[in-house]
C-alpha atoms as a PDB file:
ATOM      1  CA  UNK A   1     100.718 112.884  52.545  1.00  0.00           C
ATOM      2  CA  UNK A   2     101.497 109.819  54.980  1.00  0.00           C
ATOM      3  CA  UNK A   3      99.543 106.627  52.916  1.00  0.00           C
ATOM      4  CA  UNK A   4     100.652 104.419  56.323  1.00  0.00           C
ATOM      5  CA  UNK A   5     103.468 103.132  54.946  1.00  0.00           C
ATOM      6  CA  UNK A   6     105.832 105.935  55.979  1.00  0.00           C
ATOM      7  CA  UNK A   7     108.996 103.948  57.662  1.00  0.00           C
ATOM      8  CA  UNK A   8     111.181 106.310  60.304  1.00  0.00           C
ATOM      9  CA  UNK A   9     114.499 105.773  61.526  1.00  0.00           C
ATOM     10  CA  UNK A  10     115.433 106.461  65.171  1.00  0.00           C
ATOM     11  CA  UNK A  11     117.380 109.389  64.077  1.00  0.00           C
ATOM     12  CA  UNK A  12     114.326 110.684  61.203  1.00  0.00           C
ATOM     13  CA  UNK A  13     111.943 110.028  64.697  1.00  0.00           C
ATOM     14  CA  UNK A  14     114.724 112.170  67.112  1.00  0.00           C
ATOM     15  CA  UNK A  15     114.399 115.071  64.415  1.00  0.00           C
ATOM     16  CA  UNK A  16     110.537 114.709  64.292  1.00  0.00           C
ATOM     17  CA  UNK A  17     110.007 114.585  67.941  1.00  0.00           C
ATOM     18  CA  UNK A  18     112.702 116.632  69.467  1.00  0.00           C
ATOM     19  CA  UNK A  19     113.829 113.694  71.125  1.00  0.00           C
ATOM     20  CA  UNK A  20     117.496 112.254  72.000  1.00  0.00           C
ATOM     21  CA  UNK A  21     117.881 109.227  69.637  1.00  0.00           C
ATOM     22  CA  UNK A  22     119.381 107.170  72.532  1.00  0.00           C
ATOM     23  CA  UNK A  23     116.386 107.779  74.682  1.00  0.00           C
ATOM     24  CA  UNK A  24     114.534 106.680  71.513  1.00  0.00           C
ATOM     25  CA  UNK A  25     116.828 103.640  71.656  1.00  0.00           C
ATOM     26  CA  UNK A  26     116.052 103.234  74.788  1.00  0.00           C
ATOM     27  CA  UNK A  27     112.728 103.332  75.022  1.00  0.00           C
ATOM     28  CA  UNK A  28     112.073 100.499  72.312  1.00  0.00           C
ATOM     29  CA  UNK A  29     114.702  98.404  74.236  1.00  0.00           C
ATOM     30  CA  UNK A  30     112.624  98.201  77.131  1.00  0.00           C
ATOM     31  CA  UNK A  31     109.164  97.564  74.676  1.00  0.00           C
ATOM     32  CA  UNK A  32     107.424 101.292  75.371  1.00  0.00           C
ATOM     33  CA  UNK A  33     107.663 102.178  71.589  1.00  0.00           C
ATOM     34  CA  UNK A  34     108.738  98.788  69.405  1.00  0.00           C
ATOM     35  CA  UNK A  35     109.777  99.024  66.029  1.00  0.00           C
ATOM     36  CA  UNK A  36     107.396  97.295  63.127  1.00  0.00           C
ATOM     37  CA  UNK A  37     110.314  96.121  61.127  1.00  0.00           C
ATOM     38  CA  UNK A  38     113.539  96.465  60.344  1.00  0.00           C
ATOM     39  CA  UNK A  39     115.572  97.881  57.127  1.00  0.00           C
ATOM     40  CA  UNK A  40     117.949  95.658  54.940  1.00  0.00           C
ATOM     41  CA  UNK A  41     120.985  96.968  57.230  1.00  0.00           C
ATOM     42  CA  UNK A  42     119.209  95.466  59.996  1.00  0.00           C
ATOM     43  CA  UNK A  43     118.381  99.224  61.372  1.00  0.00           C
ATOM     44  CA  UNK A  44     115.051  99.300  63.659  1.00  0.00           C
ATOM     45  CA  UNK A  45     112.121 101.405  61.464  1.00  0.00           C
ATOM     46  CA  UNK A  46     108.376 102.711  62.823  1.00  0.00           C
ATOM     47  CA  UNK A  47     105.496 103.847  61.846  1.00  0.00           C
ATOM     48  CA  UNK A  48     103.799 107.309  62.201  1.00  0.00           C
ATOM     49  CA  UNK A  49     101.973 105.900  64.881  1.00  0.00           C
ATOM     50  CA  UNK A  50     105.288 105.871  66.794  1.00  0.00           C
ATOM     51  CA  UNK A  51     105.221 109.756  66.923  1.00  0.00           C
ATOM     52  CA  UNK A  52     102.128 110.250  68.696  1.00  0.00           C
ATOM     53  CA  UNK A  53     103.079 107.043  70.871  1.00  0.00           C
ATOM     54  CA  UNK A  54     106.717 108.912  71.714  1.00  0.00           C
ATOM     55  CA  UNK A  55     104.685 112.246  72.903  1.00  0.00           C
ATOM     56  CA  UNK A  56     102.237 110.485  75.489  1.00  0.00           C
ATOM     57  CA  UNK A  57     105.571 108.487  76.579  1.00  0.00           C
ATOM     58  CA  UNK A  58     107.287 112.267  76.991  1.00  0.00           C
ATOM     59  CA  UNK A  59     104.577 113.362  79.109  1.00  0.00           C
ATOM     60  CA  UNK A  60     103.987 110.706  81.353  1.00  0.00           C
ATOM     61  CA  UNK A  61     107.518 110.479  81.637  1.00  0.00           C
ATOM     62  CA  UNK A  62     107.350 114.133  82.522  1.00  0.00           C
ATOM     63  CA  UNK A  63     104.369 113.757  84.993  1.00  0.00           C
ATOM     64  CA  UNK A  64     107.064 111.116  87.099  1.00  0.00           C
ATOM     65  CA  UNK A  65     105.406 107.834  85.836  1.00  0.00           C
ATOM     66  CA  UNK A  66     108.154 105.014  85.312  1.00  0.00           C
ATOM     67  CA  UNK A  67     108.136 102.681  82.135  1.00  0.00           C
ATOM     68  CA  UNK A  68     106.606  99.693  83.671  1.00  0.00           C
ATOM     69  CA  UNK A  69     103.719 102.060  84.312  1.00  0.00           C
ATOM     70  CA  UNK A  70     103.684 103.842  80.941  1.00  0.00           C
ATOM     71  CA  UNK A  71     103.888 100.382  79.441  1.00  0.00           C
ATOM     72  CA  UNK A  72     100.846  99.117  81.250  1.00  0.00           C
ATOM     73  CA  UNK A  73      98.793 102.383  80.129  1.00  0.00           C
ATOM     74  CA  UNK A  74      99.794 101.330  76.555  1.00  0.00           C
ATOM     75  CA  UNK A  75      99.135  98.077  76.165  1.00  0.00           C
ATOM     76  CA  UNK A  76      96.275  99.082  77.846  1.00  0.00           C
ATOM     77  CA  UNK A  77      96.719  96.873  80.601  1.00  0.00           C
ATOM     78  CA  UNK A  78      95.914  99.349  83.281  1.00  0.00           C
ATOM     79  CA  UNK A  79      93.782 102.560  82.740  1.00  0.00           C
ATOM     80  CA  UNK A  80      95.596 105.979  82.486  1.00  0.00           C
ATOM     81  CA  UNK A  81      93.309 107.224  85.262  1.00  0.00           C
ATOM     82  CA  UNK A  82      94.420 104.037  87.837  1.00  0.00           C
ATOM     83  CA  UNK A  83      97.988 104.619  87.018  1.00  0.00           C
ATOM     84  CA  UNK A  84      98.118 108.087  87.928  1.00  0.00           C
ATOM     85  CA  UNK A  85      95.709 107.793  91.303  1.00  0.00           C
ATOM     86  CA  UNK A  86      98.670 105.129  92.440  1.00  0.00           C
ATOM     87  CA  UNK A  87     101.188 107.962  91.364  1.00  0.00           C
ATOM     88  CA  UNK A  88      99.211 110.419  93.183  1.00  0.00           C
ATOM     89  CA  UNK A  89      99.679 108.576  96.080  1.00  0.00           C
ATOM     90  CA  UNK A  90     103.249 107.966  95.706  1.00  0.00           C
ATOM     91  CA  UNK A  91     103.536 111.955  94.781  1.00  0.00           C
ATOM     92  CA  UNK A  92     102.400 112.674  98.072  1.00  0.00           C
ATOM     93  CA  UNK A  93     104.406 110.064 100.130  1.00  0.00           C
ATOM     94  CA  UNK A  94     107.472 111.761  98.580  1.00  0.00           C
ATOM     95  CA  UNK A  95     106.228 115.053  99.713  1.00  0.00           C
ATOM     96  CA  UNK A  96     105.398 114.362 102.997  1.00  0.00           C
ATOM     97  CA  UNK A  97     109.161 113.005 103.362  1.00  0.00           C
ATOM     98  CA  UNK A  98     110.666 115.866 101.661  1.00  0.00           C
ATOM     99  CA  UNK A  99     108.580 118.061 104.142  1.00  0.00           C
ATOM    100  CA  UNK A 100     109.756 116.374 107.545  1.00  0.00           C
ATOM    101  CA  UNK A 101     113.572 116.370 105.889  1.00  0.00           C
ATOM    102  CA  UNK A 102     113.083 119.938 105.788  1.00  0.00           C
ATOM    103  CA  UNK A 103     112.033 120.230 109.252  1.00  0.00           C
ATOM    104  CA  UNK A 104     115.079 118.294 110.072  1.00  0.00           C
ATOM    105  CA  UNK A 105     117.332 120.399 108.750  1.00  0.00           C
ATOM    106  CA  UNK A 106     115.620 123.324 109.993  1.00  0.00           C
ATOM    107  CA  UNK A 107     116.067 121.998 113.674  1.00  0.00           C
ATOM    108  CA  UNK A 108     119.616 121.047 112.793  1.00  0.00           C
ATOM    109  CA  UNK A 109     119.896 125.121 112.533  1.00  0.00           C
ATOM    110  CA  UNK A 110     117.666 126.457 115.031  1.00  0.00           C
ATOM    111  CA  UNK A 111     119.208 123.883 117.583  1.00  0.00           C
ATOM    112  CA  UNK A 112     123.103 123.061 116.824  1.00  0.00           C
ATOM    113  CA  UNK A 113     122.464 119.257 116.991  1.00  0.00           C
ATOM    114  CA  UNK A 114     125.371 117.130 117.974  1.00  0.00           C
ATOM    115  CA  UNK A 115     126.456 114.515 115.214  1.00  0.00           C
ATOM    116  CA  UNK A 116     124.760 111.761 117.385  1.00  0.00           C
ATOM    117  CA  UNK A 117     121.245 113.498 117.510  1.00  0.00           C
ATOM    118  CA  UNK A 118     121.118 114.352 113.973  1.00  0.00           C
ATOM    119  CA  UNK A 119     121.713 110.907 113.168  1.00  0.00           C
ATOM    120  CA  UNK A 120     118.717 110.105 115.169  1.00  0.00           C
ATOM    121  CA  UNK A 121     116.734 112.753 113.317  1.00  0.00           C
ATOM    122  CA  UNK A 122     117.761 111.287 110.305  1.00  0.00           C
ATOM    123  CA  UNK A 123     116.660 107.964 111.214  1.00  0.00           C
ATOM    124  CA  UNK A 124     113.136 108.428 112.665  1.00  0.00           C
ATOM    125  CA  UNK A 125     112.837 111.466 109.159  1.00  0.00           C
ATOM    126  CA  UNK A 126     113.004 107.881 106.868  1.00  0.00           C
ATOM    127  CA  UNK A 127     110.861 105.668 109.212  1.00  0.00           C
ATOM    128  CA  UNK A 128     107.215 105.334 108.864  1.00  0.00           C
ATOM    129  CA  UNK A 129     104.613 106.332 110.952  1.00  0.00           C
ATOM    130  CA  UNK A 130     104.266 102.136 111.729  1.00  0.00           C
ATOM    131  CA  UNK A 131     107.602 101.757 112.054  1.00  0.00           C
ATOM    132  CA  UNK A 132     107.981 105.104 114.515  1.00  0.00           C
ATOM    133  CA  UNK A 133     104.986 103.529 116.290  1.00  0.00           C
ATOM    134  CA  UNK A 134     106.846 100.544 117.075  1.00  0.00           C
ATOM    135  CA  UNK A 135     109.173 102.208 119.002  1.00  0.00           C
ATOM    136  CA  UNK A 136     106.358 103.096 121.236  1.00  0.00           C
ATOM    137  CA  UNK A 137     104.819  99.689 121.254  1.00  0.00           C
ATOM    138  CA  UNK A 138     108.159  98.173 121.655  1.00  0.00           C
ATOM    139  CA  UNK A 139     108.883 100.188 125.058  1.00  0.00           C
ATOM    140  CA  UNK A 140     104.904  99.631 126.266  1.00  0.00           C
ATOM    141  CA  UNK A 141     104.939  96.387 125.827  1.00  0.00           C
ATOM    142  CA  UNK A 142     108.251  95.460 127.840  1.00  0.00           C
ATOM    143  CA  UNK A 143     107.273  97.673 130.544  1.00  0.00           C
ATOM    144  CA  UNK A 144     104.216  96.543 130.712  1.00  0.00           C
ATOM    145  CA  UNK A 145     105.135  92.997 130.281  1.00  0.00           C
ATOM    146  CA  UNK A 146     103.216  90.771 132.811  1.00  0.00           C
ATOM    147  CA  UNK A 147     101.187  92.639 134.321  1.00  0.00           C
ATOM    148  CA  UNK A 148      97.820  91.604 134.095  1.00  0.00           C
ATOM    149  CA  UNK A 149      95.483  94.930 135.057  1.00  0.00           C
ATOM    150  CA  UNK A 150      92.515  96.180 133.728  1.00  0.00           C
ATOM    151  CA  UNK A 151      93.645  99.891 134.903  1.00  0.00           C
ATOM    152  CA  UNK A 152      97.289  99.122 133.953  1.00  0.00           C
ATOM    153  CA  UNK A 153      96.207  98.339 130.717  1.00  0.00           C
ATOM    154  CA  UNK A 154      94.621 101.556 130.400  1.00  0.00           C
ATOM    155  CA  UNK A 155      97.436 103.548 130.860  1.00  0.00           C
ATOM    156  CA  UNK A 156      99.371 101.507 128.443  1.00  0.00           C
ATOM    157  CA  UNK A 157      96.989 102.520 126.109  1.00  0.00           C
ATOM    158  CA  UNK A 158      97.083 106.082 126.562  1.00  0.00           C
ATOM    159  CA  UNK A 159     101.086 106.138 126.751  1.00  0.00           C
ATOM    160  CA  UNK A 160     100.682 104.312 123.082  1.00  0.00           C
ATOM    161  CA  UNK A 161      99.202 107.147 121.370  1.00  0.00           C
ATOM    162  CA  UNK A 162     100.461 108.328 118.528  1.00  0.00           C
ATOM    163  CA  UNK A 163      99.120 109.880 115.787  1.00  0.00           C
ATOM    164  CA  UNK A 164      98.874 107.396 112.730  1.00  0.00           C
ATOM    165  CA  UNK A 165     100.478 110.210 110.764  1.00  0.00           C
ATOM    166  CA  UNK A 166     102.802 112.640 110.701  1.00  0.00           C
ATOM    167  CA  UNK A 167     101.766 116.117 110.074  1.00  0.00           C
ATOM    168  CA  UNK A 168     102.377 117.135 106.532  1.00  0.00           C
ATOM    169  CA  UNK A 169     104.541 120.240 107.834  1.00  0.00           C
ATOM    170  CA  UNK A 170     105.870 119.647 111.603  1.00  0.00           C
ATOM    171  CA  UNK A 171     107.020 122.418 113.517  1.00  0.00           C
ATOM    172  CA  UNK A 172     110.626 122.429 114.878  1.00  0.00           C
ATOM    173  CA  UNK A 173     109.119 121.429 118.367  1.00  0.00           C
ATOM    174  CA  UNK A 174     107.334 118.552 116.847  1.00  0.00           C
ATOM    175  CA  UNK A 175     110.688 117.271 115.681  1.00  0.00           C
ATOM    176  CA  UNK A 176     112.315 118.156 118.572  1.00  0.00           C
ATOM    177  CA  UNK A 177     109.643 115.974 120.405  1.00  0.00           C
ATOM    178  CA  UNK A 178     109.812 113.190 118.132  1.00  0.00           C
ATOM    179  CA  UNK A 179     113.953 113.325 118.799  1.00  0.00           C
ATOM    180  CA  UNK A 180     113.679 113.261 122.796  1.00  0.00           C
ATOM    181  CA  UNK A 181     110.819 110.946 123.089  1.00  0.00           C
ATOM    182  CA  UNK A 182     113.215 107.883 121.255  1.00  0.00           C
ATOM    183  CA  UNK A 183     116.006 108.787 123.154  1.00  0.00           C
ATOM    184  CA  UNK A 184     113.703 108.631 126.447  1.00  0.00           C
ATOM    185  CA  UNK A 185     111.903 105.399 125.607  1.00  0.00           C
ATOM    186  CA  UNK A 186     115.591 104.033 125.256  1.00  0.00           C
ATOM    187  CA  UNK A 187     116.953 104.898 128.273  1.00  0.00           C
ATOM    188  CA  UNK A 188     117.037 101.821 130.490  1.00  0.00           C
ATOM    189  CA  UNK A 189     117.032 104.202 133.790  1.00  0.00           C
ATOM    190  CA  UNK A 190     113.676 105.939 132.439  1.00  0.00           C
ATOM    191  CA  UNK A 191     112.280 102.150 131.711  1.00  0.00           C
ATOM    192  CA  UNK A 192     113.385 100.947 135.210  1.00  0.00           C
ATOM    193  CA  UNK A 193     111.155 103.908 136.784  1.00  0.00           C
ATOM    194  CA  UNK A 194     107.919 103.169 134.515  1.00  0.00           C
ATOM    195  CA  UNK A 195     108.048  99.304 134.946  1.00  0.00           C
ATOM    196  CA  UNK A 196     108.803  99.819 139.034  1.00  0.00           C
ATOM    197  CA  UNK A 197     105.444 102.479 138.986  1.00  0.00           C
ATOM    198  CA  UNK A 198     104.026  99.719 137.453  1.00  0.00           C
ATOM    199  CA  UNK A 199     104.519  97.328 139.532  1.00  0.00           C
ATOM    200  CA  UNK A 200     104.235  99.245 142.392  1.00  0.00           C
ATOM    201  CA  UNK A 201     101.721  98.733 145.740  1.00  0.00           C
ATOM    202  CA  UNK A 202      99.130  96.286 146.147  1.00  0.00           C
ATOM    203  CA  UNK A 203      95.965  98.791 144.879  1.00  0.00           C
ATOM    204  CA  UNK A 204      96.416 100.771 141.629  1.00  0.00           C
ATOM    205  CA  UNK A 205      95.911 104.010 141.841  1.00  0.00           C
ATOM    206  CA  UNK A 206      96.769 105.048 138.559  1.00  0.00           C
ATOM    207  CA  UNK A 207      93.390 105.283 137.334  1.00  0.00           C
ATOM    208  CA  UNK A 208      91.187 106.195 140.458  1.00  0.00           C
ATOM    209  CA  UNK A 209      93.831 108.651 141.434  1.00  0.00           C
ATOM    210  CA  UNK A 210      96.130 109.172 138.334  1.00  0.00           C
ATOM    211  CA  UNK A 211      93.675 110.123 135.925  1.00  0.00           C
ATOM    212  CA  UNK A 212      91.139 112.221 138.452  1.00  0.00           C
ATOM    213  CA  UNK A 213      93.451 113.720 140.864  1.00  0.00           C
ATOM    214  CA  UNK A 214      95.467 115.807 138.553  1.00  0.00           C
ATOM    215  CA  UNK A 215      93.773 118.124 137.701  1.00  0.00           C
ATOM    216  CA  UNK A 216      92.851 118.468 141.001  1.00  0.00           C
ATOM    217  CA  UNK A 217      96.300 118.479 142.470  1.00  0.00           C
ATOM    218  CA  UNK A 218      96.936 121.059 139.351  1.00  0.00           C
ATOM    219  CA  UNK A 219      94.454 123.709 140.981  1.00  0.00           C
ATOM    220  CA  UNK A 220      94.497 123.778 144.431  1.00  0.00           C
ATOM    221  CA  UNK A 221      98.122 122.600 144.930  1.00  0.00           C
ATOM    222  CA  UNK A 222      99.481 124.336 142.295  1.00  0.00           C
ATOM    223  CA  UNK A 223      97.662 127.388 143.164  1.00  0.00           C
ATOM    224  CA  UNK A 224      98.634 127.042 146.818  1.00  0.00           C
ATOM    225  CA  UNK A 225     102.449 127.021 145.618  1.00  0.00           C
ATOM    226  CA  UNK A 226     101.494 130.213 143.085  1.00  0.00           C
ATOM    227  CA  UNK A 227     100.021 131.892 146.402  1.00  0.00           C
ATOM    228  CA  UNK A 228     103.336 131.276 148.587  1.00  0.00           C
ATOM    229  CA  UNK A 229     101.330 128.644 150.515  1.00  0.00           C
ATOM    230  CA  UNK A 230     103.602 126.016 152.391  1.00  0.00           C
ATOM    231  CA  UNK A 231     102.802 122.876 152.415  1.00  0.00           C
ATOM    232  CA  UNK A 232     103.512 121.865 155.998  1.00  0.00           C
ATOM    233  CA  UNK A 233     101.282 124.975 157.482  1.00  0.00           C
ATOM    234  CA  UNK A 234      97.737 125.467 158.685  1.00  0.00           C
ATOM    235  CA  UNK A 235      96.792 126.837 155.284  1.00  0.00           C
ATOM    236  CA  UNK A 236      98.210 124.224 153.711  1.00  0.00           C
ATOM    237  CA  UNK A 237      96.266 121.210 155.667  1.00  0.00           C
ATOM    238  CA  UNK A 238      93.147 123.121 154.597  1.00  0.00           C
ATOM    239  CA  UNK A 239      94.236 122.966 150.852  1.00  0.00           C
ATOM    240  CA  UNK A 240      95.382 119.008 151.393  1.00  0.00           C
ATOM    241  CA  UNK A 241      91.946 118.021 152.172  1.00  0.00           C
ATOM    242  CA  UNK A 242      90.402 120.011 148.801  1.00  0.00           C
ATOM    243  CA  UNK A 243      92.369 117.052 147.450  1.00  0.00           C
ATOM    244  CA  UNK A 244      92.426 114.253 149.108  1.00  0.00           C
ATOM    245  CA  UNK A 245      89.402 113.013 151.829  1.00  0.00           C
ATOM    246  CA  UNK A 246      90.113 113.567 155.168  1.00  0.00           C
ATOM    247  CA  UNK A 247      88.535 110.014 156.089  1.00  0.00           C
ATOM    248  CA  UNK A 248      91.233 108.379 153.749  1.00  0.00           C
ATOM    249  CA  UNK A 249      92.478 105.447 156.162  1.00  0.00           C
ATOM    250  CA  UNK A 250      95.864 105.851 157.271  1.00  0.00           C
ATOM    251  CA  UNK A 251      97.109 102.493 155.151  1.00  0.00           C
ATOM    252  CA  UNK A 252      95.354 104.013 151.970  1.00  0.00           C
ATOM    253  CA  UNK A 253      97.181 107.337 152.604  1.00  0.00           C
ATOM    254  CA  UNK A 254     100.918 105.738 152.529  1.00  0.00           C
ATOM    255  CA  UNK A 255      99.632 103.975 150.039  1.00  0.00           C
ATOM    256  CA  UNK A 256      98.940 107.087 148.036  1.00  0.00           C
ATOM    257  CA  UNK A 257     101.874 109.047 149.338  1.00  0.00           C
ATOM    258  CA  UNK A 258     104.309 106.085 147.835  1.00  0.00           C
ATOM    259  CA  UNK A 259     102.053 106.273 144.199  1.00  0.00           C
ATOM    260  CA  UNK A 260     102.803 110.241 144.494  1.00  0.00           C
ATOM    261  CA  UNK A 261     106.571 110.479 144.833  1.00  0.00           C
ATOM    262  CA  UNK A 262     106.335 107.511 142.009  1.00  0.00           C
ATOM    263  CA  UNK A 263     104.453 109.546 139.502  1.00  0.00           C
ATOM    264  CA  UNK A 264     106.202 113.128 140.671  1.00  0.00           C
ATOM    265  CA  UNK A 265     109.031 112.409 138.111  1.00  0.00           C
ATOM    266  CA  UNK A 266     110.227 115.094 135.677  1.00  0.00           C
ATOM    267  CA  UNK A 267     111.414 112.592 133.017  1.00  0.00           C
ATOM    268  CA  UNK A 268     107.755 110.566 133.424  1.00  0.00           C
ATOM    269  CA  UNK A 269     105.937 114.202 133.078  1.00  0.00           C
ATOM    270  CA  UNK A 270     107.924 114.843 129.710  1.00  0.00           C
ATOM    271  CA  UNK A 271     106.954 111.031 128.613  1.00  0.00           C
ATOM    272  CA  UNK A 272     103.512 113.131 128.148  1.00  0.00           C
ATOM    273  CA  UNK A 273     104.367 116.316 127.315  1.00  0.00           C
ATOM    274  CA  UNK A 274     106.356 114.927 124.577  1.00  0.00           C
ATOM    275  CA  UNK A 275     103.665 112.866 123.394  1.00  0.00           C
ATOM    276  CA  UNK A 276     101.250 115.971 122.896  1.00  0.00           C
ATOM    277  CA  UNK A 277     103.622 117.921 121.394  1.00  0.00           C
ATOM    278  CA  UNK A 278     103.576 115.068 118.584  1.00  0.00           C
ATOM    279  CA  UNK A 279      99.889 115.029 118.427  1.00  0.00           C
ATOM    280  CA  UNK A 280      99.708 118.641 118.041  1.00  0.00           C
ATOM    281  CA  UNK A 281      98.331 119.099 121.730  1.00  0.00           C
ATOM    282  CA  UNK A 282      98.679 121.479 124.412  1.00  0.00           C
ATOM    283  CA  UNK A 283     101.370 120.281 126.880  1.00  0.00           C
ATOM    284  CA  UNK A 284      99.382 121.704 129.905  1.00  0.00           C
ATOM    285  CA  UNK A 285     100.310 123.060 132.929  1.00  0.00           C
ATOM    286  CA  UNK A 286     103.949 120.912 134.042  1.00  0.00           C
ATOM    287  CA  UNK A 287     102.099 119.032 137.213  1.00  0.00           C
ATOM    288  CA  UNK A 288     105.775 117.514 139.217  1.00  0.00           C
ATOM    289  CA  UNK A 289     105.829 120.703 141.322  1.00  0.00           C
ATOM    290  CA  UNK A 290     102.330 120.366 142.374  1.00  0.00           C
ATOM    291  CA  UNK A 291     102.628 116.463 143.088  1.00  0.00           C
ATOM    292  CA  UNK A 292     105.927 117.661 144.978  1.00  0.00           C
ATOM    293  CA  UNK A 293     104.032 120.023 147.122  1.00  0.00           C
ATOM    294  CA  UNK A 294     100.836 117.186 147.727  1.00  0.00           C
ATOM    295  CA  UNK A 295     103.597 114.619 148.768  1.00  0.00           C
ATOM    296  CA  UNK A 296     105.141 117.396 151.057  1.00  0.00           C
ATOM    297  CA  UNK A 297     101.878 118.105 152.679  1.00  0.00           C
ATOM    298  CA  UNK A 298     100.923 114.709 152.810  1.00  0.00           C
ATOM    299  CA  UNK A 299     104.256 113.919 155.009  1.00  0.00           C
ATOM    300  CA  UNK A 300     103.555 116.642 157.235  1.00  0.00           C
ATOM    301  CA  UNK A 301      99.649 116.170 158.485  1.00  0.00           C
ATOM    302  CA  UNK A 302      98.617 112.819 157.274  1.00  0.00           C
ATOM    303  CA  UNK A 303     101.458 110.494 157.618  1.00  0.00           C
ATOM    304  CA  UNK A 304     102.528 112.006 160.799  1.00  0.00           C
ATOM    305  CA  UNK A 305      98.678 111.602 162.377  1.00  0.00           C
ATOM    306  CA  UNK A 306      98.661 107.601 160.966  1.00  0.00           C
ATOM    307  CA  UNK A 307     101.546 106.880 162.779  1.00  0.00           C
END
């Protein structure tokens, strides 16, 4: 029967606990399980207490908690249930990255990346959803540098949004998305033709007509082009005013027709479709061949009439 005087010997505690002696060793280097005294060869000797103390090391080494942590449940410096909510956390922060790696790779296959793009995907797989943010920010902010506009400002807003976290399983497309959208936000040609539409005209349009004439544009001019209807004919004036007021003064109308040809960019259109493919929205009806076909018609019966 143990009286509490029992002394063990790293090796007597190895057989006891089915532990390695060096990870014994090691342990009581680092102060998780210290020896009470030490034998008359100067060899390191414990208590029974040091048993049970070894287990609850084993498991919450098992469970992924590092020494520092153990230590602090221990010396009860930190409660076992605090420790392991911070662990939880860091649990799932490893997960989540293990899960976007794995899309990665998966769009590596299903797409044949070049050795240039799946660096990229590497790179924006380790940042964090801050740090991915900022390369949104970054781009807003120099395009939008200067301009002092309530409306501007708006749109700056919207082309900021991101969602403040990844999804905890992307799809391919979302990768994809996330992949384009940095190499389009660092393309100096693509930041030319934002800051110029930014800077464009004397009246903004971008909210008054950005925001409330696409949709419109989307169903009559789109559906005019669906139907075979050409902009420049009869049919197609009658369509043009479902959009825009036939009492629009002729300065307001080149005024509009320069915004349109601005905005009626393929590479501006996937700016959004990118960005709602990363927040897990529907991309929409594309809206450049529309926008084509309101410029066209435009041209042909309102420009021509203000001149």
């Amino acid at each position: 029967m143990n009286n509490g005087t029992d002394r063990f010997t790293i090796g007597q505690l190895a057989r006891r606990t089915g532990l390695r002696s060096r990870t014994i060793r090691f342990w009581s280097d680092q102060g998780v399980i210290p020896p009470v005294a030490r034998s008359a060869g100067g060899y390191r000797l414990y208590d029974a207490a040091a048993i049970q103390r070894l287990d609850l090391v084993r498991t919450l080494r098992e469970l992924g908690l590092g020494l520092d942590e153990v230590r602090q449940v221990l010396d009860r410096q930190s409660s076992l249930a605090n420790v392991a909510e911070t662990h939880i956390r860091a649990i799932d922060a490893e997960m989540r990255a293990l899960r976007l790696s794995r899309a990665v790779l998966r769009a590596v296959v299903n797409r044949g990346c070049t050795t240039k793009e799946i660096a990229l995907m590497h790179k924006l797989a380790q940042l964090s959803a801050r740090e991915r943010q900022q390369i949104i920010d970054d781009f807003v902010r120099e395009t939008f540098a200067g301009v002092d506009n309530e409306d501007a400002m708006a749109v700056a807003d919207l082309m900021r949004e991101m969602p403040p976290e990844l999804p905890d399983d992307p799809t391919a497309e979302q990768v994809d998305a996330w992949v384009e959208l940095a190499e389009l936000v660092g393309d100096e040609g693509f930041q030319h033709t934002i800051r110029q539409l930014v800077l464009s005209g004397a009246r903004d349009y971008r909210i008054d007509f950005g925001l409330t004439i696409r949709p419109v544009v989307i169903e009559h001019a789109g559906g005019a082009i669906k139907a075979g209807v050409g902009p420049e004919s009869g049919e197609g004036r009658e369509v043009l005013d479902r959009i825009v007021p036939r009492d629009l003064p002729g300065d307001e109308v080149a005024t509009l027709l320069d915004w349109v040809e601005r905005v009626a960019k393929p590479e501006l259109e996937r700016y959004w479709e990118l960005l709602n493919l990363i927040n897990g929205y529907s991309p929409g009806e594309p809206g450049v061949p529309a926008f084509h076909w309101l410029a066209a018609a435009l041209r042909a019966h309102r420009c021509a009439v203000s001149r």
